[in-house]
C-alpha atoms as a PDB file:
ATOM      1  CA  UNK A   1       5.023  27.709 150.108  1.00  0.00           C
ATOM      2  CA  UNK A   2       6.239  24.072 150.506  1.00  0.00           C
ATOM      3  CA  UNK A   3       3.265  21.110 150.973  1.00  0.00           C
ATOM      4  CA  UNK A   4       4.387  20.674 154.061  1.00  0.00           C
ATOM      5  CA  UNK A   5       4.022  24.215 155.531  1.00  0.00           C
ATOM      6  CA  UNK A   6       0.333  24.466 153.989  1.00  0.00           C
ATOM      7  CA  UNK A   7      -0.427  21.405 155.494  1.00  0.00           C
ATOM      8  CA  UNK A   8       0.479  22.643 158.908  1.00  0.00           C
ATOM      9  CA  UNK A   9      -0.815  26.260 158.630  1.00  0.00           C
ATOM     10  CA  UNK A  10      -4.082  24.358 157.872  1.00  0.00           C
ATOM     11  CA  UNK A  11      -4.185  22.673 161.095  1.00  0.00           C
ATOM     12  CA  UNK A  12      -3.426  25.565 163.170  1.00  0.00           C
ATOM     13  CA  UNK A  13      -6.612  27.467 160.801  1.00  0.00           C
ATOM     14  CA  UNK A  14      -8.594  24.527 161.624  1.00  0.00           C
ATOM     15  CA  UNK A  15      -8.040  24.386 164.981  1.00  0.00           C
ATOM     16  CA  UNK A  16      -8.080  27.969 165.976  1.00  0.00           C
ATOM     17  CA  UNK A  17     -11.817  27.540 164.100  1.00  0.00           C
ATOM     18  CA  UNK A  18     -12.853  24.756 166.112  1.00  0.00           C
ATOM     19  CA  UNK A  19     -11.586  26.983 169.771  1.00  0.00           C
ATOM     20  CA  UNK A  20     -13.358  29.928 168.721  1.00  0.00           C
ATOM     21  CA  UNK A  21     -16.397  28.481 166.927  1.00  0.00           C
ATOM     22  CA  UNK A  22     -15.500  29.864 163.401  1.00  0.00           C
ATOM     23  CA  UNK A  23     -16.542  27.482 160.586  1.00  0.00           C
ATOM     24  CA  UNK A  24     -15.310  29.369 157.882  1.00  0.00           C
ATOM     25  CA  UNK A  25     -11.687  29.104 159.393  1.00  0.00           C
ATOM     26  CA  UNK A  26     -12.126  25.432 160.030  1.00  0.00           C
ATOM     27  CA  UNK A  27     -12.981  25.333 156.326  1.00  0.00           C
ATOM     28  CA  UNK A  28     -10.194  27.087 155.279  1.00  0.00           C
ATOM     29  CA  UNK A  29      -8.186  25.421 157.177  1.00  0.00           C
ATOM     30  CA  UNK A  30      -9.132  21.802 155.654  1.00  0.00           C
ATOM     31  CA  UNK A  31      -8.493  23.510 152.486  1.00  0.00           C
ATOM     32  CA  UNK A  32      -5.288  24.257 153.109  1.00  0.00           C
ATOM     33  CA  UNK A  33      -4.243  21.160 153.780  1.00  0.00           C
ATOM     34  CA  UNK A  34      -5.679  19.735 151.068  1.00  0.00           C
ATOM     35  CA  UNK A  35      -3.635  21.831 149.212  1.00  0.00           C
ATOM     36  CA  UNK A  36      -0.840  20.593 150.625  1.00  0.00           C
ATOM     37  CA  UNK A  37      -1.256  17.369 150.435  1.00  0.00           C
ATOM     38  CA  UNK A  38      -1.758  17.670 146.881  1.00  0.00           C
ATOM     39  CA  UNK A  39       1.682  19.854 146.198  1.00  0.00           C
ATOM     40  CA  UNK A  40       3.347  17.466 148.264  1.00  0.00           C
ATOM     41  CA  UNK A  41       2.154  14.298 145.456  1.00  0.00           C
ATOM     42  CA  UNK A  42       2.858  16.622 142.787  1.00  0.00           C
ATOM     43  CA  UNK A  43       6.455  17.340 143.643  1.00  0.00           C
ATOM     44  CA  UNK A  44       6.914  12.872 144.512  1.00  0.00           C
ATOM     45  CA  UNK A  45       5.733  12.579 141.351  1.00  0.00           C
ATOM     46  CA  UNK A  46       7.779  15.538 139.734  1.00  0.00           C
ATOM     47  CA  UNK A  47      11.143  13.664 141.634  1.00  0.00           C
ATOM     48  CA  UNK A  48       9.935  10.560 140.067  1.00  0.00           C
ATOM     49  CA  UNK A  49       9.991  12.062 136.399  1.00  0.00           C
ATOM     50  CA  UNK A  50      13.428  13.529 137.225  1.00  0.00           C
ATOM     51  CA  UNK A  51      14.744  10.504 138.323  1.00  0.00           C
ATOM     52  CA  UNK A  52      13.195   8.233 135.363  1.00  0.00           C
ATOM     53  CA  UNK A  53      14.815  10.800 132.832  1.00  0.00           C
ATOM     54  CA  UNK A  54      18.640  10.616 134.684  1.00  0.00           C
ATOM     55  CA  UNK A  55      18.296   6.964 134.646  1.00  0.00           C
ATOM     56  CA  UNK A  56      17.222   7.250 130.951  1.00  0.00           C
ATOM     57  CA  UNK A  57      19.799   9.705 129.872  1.00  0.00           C
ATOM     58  CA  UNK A  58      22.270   7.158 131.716  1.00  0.00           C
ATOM     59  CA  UNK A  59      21.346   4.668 130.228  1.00  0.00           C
ATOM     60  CA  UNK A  60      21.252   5.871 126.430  1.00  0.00           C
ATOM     61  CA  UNK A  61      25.097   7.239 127.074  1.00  0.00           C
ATOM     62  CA  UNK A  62      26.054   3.450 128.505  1.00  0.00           C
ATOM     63  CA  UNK A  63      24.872   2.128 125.034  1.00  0.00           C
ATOM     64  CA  UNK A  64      26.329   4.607 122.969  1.00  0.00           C
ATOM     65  CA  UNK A  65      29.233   2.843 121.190  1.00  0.00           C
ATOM     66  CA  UNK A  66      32.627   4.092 122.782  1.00  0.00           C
ATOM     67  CA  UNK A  67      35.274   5.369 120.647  1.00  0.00           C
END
């Protein structure tokens, strides 16, 4: 499941646990966004590394002498 769509199914958890009073659905909901938001900084900072190592791998191949 994407960041995103944890982050979201945590709300609705949460909220459904604040309408009917149940704190260990509000808790899981929190958690689930949590989650999210965590997946979601892993995969910037996964895109980050892939971008660093193109522009790396570009940039070795543009010094390579050219025959």
């Amino acid at each position: 499941m994407s960041g995103k769509t944890d982050e979201v199914k945590g709300r609705i958890k949460e909220a459904a646990g604040v309408l009917t009073g149940d704190e260990k659905l509000k808790r899981e909901g929190r958690t689930d966004q949590a989650v999210g938001e965590v997946k979601q900084a892993v995969q910037e900072v996964a895109d980050k590394v892939k971008e660093a190592a193109a522009a790396t791998v570009a940039a070795a191949k543009n010094a390579l002498p050219k025959h």
